[in-house]
PDB file of N, CA and C in Angstrom:
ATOM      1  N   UNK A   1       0.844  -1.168   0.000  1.00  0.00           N
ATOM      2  CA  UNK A   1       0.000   0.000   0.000  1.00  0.00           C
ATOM      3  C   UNK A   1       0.895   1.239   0.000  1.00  0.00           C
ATOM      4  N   UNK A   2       0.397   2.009  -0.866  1.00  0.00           N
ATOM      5  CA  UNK A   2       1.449   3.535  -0.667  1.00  0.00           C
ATOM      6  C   UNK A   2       0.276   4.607   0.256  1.00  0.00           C
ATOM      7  N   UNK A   3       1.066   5.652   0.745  1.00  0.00           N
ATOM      8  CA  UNK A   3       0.585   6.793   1.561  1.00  0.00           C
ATOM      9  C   UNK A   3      -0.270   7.812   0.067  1.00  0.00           C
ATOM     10  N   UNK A   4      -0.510   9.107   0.630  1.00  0.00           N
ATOM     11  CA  UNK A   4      -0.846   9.831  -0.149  1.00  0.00           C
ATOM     12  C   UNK A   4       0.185  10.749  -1.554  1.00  0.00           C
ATOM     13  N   UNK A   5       1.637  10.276  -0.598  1.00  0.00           N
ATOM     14  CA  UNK A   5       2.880  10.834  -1.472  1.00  0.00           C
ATOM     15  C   UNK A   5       3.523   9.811  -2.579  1.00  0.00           C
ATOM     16  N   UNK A   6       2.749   8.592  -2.264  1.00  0.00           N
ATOM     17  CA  UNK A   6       2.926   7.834  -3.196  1.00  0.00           C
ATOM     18  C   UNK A   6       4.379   6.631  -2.786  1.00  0.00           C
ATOM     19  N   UNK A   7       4.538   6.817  -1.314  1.00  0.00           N
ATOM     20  CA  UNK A   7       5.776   5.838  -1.274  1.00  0.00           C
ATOM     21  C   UNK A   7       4.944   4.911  -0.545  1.00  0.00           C
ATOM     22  N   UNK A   8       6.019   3.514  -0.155  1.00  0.00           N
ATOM     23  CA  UNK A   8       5.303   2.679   0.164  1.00  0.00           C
ATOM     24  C   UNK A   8       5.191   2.616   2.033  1.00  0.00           C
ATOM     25  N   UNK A   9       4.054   2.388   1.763  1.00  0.00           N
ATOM     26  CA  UNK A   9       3.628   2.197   4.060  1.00  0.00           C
ATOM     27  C   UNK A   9       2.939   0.867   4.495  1.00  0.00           C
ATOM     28  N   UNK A  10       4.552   0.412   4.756  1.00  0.00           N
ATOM     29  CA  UNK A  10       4.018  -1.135   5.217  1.00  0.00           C
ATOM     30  C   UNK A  10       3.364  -1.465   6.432  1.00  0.00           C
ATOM     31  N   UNK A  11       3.269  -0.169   7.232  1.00  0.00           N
ATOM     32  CA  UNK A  11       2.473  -0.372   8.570  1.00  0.00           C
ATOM     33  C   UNK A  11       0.661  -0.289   8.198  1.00  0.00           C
ATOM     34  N   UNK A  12       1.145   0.265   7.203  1.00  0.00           N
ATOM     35  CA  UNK A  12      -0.576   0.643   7.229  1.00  0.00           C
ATOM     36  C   UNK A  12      -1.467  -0.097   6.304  1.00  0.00           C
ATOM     37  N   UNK A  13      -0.500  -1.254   5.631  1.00  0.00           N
ATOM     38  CA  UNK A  13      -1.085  -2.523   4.483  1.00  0.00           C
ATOM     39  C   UNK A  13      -0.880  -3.313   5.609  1.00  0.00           C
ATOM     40  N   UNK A  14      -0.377  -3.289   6.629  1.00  0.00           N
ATOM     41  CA  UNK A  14      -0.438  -4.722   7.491  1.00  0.00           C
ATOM     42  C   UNK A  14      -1.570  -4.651   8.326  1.00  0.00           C
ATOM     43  N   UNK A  15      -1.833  -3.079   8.736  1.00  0.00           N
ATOM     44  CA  UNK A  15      -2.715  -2.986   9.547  1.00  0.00           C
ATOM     45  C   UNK A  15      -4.606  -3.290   8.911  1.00  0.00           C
ATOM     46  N   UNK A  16      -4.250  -2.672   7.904  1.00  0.00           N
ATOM     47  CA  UNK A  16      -5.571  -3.108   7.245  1.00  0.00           C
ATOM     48  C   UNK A  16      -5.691  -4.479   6.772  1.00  0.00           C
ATOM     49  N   UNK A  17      -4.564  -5.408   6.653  1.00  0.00           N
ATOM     50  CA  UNK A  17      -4.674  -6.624   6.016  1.00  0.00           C
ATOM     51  C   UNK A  17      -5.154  -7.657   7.222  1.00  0.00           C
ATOM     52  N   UNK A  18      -4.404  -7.248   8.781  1.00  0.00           N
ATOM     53  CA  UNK A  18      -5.069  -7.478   9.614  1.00  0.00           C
ATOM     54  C   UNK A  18      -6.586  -7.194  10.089  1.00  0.00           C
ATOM     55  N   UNK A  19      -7.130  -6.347  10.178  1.00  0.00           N
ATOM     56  CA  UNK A  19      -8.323  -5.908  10.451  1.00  0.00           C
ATOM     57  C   UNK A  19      -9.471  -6.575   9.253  1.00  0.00           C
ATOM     58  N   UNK A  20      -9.244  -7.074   8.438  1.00  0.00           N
ATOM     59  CA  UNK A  20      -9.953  -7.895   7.348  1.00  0.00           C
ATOM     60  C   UNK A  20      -9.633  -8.954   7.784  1.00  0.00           C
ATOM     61  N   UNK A  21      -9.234  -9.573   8.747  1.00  0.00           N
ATOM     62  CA  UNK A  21      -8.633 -11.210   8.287  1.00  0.00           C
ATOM     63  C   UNK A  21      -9.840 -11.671   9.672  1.00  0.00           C
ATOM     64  N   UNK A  22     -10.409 -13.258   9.334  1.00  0.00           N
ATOM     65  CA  UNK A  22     -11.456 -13.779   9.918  1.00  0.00           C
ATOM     66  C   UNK A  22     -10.842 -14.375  11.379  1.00  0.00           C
ATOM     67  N   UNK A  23     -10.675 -13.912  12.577  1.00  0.00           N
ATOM     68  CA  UNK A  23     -10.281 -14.281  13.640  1.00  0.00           C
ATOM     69  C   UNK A  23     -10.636 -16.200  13.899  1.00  0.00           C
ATOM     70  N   UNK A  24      -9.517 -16.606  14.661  1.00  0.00           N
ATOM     71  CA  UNK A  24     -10.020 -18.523  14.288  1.00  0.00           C
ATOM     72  C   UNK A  24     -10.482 -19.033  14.546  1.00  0.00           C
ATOM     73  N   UNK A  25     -10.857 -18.054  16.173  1.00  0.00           N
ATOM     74  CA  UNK A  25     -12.487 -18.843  16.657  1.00  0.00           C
ATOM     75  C   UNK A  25     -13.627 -18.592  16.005  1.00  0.00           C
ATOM     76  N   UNK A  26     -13.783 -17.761  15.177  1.00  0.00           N
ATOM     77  CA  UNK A  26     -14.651 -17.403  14.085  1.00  0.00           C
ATOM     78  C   UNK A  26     -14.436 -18.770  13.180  1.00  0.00           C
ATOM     79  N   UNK A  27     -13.282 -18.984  12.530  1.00  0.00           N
ATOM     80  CA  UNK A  27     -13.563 -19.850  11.574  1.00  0.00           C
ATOM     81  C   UNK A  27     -13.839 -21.440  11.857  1.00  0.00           C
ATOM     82  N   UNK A  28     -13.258 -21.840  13.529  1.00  0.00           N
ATOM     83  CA  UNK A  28     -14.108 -22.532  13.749  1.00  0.00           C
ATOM     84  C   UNK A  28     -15.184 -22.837  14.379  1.00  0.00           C
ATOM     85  N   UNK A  29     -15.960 -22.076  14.356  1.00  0.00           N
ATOM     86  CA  UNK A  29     -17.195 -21.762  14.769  1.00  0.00           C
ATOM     87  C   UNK A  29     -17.788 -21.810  13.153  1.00  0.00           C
ATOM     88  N   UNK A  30     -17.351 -21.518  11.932  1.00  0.00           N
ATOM     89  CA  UNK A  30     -18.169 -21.518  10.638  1.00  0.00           C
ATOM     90  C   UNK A  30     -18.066 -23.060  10.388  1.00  0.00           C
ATOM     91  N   UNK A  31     -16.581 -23.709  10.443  1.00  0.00           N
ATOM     92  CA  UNK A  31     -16.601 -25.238  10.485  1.00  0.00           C
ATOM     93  C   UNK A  31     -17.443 -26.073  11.099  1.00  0.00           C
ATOM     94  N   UNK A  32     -17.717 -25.976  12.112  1.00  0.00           N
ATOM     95  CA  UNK A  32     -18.578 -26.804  13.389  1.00  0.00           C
ATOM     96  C   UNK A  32     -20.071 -26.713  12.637  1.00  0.00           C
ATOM     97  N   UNK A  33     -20.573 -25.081  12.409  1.00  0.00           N
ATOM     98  CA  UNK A  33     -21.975 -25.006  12.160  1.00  0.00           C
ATOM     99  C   UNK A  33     -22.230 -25.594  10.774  1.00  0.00           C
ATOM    100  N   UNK A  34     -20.679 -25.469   9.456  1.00  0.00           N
ATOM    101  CA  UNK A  34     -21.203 -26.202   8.155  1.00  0.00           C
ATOM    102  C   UNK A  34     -21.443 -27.615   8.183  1.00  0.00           C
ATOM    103  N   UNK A  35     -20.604 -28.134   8.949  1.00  0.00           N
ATOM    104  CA  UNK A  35     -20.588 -29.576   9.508  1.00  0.00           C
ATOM    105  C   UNK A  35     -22.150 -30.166   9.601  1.00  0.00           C
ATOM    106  N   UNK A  36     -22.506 -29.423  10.613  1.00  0.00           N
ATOM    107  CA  UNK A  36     -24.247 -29.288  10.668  1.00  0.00           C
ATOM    108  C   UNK A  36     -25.063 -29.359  10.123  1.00  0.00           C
ATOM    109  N   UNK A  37     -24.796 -28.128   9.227  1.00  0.00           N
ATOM    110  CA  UNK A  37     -26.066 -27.748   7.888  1.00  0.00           C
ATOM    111  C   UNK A  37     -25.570 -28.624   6.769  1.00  0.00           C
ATOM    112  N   UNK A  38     -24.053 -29.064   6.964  1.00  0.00           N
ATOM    113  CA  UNK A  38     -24.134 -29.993   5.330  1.00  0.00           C
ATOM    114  C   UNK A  38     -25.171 -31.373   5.244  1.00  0.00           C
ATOM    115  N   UNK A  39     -25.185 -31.460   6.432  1.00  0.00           N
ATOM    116  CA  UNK A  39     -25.787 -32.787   6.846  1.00  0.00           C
ATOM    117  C   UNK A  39     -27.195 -32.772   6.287  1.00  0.00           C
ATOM    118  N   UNK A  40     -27.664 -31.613   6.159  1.00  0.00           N
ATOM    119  CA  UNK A  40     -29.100 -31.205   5.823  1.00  0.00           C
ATOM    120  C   UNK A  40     -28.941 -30.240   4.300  1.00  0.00           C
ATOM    121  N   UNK A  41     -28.032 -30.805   3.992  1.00  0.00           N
ATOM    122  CA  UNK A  41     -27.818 -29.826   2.411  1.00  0.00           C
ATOM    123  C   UNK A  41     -27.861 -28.186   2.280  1.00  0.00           C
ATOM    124  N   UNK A  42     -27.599 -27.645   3.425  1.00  0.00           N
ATOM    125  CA  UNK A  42     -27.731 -26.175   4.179  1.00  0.00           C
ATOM    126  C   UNK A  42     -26.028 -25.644   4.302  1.00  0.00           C
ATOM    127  N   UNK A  43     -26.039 -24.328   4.146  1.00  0.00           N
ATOM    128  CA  UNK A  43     -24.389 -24.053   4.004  1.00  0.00           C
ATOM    129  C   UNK A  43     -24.695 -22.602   4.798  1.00  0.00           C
ATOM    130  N   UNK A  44     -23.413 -22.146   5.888  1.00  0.00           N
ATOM    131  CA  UNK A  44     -23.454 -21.327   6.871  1.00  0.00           C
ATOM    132  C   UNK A  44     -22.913 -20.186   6.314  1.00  0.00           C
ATOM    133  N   UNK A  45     -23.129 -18.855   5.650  1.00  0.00           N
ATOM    134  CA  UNK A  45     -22.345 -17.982   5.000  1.00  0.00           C
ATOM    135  C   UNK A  45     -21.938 -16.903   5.448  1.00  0.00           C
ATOM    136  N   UNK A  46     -22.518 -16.551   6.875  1.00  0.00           N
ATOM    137  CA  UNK A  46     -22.566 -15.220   7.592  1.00  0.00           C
ATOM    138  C   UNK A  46     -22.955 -15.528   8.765  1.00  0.00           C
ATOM    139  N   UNK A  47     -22.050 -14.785   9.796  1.00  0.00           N
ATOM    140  CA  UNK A  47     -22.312 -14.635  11.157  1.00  0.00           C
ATOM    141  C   UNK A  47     -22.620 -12.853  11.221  1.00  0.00           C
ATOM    142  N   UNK A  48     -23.050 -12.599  12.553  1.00  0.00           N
ATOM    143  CA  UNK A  48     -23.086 -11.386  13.098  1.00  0.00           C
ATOM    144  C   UNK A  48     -22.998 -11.298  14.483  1.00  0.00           C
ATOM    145  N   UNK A  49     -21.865 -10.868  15.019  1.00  0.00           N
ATOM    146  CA  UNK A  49     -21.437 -10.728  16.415  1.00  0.00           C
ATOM    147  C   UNK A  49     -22.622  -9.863  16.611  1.00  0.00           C
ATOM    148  N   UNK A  50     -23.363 -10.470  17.660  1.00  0.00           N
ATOM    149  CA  UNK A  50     -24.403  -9.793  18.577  1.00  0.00           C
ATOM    150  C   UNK A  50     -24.088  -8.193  19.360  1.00  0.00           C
ATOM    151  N   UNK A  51     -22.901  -9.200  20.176  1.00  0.00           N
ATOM    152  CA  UNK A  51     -22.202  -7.226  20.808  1.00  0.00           C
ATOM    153  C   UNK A  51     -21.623  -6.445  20.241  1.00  0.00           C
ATOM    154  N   UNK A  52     -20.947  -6.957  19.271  1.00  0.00           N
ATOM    155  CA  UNK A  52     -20.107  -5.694  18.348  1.00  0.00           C
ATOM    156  C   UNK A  52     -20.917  -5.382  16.919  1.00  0.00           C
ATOM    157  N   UNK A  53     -21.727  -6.112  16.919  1.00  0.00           N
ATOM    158  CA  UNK A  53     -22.684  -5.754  15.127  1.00  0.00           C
ATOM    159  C   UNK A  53     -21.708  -6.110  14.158  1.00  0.00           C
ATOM    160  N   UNK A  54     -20.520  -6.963  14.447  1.00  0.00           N
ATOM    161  CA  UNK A  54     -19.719  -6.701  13.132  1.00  0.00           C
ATOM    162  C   UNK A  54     -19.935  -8.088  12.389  1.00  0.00           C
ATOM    163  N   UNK A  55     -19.643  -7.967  10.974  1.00  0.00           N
ATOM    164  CA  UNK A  55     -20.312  -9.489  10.476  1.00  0.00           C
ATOM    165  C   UNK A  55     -19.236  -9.904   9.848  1.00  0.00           C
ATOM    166  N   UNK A  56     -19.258 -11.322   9.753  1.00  0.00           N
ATOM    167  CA  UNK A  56     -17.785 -12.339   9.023  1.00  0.00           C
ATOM    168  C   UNK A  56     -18.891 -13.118   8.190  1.00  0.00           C
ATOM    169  N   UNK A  57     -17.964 -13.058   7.253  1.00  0.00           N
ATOM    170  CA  UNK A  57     -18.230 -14.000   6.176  1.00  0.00           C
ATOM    171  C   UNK A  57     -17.768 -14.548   6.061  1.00  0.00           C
ATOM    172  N   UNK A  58     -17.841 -16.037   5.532  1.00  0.00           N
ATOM    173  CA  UNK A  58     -16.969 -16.858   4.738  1.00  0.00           C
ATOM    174  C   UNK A  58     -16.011 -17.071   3.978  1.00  0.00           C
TER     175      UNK A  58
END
């Protein structure tokens, strides 16, 4: 990622590359529930954290 001057800012592509990335109790928590729904031909595509409103996808 570059700044506004056009050089490169590796703090601030890591930081956003972090803040996008699916935390792992999240992903297994999507494993456990597809496990579930495959069983019933059903597929889990979206959560929504209740306290924080924030949503993960798949």
């Amino acid at each position: 990622m570059k700044n506004k001057e056009g050089y490169q800012d590796p703090t601030s592509g890591q930081a956003i590359a972090n803040a996008s990335k699916v935390p792992k109790y999240i992903k297994d928590i999507f494993r456990a529930l597809n496990m579930v729904a495959g069983i019933h031909g059903m597929e889990i595509t979206e959560m929504r954290d209740i306290k924080t409103g924030r949503v993960y996808r798949r």
